[in-house]
N, C-alpha and C. Protein backbone atom coordinates (compact mmCIF):
# COMPACT_ATOMS: atom_id res chain seq x y z
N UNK A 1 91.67 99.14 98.10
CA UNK A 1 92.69 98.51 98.91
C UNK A 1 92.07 97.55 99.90
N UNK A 2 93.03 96.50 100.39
CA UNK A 2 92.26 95.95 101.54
C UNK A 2 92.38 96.43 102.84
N UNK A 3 91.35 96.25 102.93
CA UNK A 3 91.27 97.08 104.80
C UNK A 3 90.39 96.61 105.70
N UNK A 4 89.55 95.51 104.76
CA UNK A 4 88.63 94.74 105.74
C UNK A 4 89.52 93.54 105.96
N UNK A 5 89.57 93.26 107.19
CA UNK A 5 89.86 91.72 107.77
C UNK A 5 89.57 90.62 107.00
N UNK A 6 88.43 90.66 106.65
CA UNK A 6 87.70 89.60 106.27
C UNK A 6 87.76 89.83 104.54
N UNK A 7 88.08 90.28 104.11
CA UNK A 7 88.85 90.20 102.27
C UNK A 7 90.13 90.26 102.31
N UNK A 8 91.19 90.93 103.17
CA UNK A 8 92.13 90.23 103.66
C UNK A 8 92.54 89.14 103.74
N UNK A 9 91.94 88.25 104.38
CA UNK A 9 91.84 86.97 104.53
C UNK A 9 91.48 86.15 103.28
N UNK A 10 90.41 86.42 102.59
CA UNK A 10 90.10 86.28 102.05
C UNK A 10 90.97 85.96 100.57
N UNK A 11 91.55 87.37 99.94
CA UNK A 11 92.94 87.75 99.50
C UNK A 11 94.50 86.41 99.28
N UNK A 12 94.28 86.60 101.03
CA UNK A 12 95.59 85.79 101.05
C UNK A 12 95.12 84.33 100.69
N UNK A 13 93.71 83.77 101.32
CA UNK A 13 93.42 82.49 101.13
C UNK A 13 93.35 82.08 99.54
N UNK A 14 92.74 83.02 98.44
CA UNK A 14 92.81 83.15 97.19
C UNK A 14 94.10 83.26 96.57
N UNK A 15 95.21 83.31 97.07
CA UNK A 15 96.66 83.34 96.41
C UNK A 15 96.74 84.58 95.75
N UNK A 16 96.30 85.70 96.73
CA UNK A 16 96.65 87.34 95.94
C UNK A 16 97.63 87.49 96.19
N UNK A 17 98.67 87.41 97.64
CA UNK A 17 99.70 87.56 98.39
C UNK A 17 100.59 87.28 97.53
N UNK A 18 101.05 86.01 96.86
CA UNK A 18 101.74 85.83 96.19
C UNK A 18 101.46 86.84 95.03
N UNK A 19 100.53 86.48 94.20
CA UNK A 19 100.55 87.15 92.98
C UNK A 19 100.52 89.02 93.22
N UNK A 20 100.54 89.58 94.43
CA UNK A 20 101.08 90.99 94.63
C UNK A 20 102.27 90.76 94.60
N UNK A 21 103.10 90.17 95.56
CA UNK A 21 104.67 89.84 95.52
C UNK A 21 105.27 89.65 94.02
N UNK A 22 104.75 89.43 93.17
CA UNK A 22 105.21 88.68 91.83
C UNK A 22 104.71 90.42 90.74
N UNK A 23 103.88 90.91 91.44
CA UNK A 23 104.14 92.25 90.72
C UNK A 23 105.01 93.43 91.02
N UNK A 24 105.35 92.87 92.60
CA UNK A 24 106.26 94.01 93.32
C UNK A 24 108.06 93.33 92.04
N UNK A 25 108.01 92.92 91.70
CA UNK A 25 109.12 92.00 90.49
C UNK A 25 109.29 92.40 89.36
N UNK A 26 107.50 92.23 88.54
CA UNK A 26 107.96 92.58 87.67
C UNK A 26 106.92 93.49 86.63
N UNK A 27 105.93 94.35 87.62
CA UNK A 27 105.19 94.64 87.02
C UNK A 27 105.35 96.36 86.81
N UNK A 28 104.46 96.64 86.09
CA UNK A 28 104.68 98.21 86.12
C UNK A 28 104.85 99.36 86.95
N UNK A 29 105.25 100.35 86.68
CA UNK A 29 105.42 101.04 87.85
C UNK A 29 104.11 101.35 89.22
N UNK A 30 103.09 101.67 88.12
CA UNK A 30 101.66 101.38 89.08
C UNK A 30 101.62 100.22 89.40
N UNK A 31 101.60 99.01 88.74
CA UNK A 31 101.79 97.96 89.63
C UNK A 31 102.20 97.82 90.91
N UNK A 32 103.45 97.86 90.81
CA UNK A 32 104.07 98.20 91.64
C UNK A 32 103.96 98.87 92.96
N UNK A 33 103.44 99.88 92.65
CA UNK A 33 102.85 101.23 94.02
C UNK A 33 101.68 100.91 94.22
N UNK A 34 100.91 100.16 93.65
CA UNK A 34 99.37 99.09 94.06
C UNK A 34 99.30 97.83 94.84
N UNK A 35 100.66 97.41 94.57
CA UNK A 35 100.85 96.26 95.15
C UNK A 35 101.40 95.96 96.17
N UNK A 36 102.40 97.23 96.62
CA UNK A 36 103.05 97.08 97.58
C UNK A 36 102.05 98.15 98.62
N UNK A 37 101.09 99.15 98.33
CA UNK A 37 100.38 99.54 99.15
C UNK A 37 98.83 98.41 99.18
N UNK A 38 98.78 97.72 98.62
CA UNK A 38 97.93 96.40 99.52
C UNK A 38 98.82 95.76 100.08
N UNK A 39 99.90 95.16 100.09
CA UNK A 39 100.23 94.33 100.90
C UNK A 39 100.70 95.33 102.31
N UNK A 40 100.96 96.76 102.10
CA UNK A 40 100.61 97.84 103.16
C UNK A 40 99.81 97.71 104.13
N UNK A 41 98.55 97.59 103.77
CA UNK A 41 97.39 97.25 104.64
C UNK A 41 96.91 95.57 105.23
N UNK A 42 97.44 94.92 103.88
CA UNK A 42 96.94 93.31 104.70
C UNK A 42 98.51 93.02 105.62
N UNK A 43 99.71 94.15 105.48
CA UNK A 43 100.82 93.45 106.70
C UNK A 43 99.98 94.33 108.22
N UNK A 44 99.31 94.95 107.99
CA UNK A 44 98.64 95.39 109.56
C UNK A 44 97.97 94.14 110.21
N UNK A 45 97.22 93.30 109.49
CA UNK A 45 96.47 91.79 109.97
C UNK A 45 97.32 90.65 110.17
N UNK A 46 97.55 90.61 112.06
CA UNK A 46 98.07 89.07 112.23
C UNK A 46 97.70 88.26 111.30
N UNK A 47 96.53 88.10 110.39
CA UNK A 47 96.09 86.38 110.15
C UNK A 47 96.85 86.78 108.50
N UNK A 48 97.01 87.61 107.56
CA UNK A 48 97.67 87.91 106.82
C UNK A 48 99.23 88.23 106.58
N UNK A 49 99.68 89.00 107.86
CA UNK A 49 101.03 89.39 107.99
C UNK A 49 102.03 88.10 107.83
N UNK A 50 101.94 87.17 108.78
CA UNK A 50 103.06 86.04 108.31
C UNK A 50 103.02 85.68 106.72
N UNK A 51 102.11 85.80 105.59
CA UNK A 51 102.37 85.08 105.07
C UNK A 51 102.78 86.08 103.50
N UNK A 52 103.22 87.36 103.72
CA UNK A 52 104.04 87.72 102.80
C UNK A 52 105.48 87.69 102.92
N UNK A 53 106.32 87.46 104.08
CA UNK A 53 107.60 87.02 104.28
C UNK A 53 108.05 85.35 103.44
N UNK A 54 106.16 84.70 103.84
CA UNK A 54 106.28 83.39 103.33
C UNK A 54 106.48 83.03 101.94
N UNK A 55 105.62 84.39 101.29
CA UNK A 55 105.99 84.01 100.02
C UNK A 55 107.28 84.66 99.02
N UNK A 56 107.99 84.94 100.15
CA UNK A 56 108.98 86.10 99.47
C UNK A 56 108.81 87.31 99.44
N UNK A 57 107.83 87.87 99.71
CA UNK A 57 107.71 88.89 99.89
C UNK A 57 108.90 90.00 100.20
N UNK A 58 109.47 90.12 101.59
CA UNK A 58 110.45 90.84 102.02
C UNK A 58 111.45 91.28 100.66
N UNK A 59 112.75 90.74 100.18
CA UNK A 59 113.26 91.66 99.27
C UNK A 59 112.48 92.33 98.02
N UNK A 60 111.55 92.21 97.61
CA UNK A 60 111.28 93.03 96.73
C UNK A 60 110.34 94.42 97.58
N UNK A 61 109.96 94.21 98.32
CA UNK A 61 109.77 95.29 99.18
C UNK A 61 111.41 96.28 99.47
N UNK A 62 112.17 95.60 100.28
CA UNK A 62 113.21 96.43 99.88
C UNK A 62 113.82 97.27 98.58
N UNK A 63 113.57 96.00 97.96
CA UNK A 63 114.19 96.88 96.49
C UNK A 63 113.31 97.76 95.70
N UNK A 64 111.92 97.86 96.07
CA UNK A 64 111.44 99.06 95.94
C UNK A 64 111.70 100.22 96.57
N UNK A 65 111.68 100.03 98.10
CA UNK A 65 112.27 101.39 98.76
C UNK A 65 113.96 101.78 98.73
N UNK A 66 114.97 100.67 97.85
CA UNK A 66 115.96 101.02 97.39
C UNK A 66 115.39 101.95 96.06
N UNK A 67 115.43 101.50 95.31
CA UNK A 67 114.87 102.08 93.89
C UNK A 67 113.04 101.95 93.45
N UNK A 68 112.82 102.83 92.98
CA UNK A 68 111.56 103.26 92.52
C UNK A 68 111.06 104.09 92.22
N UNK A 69 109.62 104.11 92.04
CA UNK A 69 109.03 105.31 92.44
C UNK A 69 108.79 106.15 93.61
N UNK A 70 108.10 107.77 93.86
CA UNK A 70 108.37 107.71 95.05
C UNK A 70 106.79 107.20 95.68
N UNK A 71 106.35 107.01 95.02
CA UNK A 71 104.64 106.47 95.61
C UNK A 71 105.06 105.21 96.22
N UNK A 72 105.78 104.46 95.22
CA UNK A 72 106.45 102.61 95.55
C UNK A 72 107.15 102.82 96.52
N UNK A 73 107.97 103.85 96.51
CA UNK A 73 108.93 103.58 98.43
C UNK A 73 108.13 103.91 98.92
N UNK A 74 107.06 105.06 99.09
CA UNK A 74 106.46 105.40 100.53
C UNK A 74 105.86 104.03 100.88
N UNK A 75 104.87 103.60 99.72
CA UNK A 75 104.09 102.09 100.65
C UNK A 75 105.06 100.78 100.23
N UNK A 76 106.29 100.91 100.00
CA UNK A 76 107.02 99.39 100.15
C UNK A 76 107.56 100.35 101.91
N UNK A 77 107.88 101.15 102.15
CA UNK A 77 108.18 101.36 103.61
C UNK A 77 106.97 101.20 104.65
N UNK A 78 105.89 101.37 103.77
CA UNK A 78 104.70 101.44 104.71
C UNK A 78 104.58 99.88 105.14
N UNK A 79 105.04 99.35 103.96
CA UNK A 79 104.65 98.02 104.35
C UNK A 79 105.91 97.42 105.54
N UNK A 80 107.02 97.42 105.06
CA UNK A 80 107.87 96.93 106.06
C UNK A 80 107.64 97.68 107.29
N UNK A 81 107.03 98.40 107.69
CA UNK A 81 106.74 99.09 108.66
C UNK A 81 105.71 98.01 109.71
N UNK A 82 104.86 97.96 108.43
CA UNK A 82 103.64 97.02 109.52
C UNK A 82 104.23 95.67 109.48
N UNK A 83 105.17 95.01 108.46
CA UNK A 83 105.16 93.87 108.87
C UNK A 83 106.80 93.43 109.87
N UNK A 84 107.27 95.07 110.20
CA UNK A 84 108.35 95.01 111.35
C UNK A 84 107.78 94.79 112.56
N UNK A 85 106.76 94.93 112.90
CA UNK A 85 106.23 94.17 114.17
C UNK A 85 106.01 93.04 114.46
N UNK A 86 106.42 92.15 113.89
CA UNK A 86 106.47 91.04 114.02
C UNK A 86 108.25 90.36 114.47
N UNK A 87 108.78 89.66 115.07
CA UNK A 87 109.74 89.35 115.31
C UNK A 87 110.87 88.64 114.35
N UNK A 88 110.49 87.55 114.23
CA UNK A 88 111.18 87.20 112.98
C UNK A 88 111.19 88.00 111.43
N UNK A 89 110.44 88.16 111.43
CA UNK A 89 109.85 89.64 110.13
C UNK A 89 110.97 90.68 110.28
N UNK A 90 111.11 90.96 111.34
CA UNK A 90 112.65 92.22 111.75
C UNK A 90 114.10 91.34 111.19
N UNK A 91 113.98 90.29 111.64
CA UNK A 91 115.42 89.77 111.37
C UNK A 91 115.44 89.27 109.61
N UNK A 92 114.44 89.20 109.34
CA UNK A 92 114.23 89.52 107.89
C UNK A 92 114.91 90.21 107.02
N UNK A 93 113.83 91.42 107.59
CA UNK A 93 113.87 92.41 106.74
C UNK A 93 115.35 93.32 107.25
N UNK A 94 116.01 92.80 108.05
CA UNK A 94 117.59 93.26 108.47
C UNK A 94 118.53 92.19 107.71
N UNK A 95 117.75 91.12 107.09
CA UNK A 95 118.66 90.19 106.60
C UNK A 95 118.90 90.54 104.81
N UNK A 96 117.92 90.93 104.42
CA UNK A 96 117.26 91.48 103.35
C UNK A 96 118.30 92.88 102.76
N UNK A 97 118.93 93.59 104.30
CA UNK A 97 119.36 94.81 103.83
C UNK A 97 118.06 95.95 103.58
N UNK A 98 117.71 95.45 104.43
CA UNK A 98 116.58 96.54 104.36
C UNK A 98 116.67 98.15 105.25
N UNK A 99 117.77 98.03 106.48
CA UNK A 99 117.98 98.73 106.95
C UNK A 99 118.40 100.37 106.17
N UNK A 100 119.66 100.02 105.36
CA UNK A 100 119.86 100.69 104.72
C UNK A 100 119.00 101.84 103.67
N UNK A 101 117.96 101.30 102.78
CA UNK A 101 117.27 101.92 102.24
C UNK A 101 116.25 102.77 103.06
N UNK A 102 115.76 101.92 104.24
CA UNK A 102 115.08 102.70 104.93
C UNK A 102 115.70 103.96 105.78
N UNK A 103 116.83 103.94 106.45
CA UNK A 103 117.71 104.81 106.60
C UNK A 103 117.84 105.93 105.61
N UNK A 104 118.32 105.93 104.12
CA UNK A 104 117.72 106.91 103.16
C UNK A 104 116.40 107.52 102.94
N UNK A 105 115.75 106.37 103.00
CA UNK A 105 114.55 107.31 103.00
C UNK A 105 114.03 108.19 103.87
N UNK A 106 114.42 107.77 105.10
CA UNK A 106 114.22 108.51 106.12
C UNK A 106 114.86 109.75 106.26
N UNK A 107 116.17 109.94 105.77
CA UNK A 107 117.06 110.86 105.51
C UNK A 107 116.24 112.15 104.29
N UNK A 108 115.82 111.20 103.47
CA UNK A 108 115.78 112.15 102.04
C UNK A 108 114.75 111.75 101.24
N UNK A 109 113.71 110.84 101.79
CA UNK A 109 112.48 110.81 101.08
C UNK A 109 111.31 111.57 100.88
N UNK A 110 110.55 111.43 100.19
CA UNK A 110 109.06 112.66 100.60
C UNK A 110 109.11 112.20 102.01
N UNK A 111 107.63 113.40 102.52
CA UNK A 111 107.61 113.44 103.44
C UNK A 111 106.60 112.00 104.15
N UNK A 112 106.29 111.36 102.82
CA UNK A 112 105.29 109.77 103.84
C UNK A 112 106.49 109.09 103.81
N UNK A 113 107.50 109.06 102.66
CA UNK A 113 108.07 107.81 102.90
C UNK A 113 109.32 107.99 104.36
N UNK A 114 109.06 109.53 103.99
CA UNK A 114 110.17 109.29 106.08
C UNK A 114 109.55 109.26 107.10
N UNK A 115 107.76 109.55 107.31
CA UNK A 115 107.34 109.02 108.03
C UNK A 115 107.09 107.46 108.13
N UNK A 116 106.98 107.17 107.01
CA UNK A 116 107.00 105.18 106.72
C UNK A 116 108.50 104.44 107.25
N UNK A 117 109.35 105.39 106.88
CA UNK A 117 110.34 104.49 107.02
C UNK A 117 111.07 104.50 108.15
N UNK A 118 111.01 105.61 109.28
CA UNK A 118 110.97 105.90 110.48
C UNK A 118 110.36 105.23 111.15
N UNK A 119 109.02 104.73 111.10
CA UNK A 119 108.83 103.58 111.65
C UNK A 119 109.05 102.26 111.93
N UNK A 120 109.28 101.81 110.67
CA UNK A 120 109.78 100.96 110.29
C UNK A 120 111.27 100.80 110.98
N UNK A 121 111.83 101.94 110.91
CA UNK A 121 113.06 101.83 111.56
C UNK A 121 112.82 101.79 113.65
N UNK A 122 111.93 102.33 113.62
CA UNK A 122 111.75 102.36 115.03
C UNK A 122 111.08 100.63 115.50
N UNK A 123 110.03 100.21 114.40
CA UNK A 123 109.89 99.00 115.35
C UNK A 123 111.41 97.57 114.51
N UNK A 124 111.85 97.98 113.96
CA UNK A 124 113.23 97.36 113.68
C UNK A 124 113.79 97.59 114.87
N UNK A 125 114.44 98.49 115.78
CA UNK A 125 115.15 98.65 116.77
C UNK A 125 114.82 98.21 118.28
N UNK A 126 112.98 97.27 117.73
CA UNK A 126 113.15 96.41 119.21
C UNK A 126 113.95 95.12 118.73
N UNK A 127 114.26 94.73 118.15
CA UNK A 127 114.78 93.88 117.48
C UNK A 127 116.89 94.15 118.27
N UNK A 128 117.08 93.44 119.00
CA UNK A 128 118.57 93.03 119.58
C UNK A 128 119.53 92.93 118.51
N UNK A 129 119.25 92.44 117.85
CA UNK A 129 120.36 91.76 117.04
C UNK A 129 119.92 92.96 115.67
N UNK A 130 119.10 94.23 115.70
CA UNK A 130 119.34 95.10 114.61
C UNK A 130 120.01 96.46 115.25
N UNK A 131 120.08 96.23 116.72
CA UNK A 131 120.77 97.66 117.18
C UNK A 131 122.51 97.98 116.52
């Protein structure tokens, strides 16, 4: 996974960002739960985080933690989690309908994806316009 800064960067500068987003779509179920737990870890890095919203990113993250696996919701929540700290990223991922799924999961998911998605819901709620 990425977790260094600097392949992170690296990553996104190489056009992985996109091509993870494009498996969170249409790739296999491991795909899927691989792809959305890297983009897990590169939404923790300011210099990475803006630019999976950029590439579309956001709804297929949702629509994994709507439907999936449960490995794929815990880190598609993990991910909207880290990249809910960001401001516009919240009004996003509230635009997205993302609220909702995360709300379920939080309700009735394993036990990472309601810690994932609890967060997610908690830094959603500095967000004004998601109260």
């Amino acid at each position: 996974m990425a977790v260094n800064a600097d392949t992170q960067v690296a990553i996104a500068l190489g056009g992985g960002i996109g091509l993870l987003v494009e498996l969170l779509r249409s790739g296999t179920s491991v795909a899927k739960e691989n792809a959305a737990g890297a983009l897990a870890k590169m939404a923790i890095n300011a210099d990475t985080q803006v630019a999976i919203p950029a590439v579309g990113g956001i709804g297929p993250l949702v629509e994994l933690a709507r439907s999936s696996t449960s490995v794929a919701k815990e880190n598609a929540a993990g991910a909207l989690w880290n990249l809910a700290i960001n401001a516009d990223t919240q009004v996003a991922i509230a635009a997205a309908g993302g609220i909702g799924p995360l709300v379920e999961l939080a309700r009735s998911g394993t036990s990472v994806a309601k810690e994932n998605a609890a967060g997610a819901l908690r830094n959603l709620s500095f967000n004004a316009d998601n109260r």
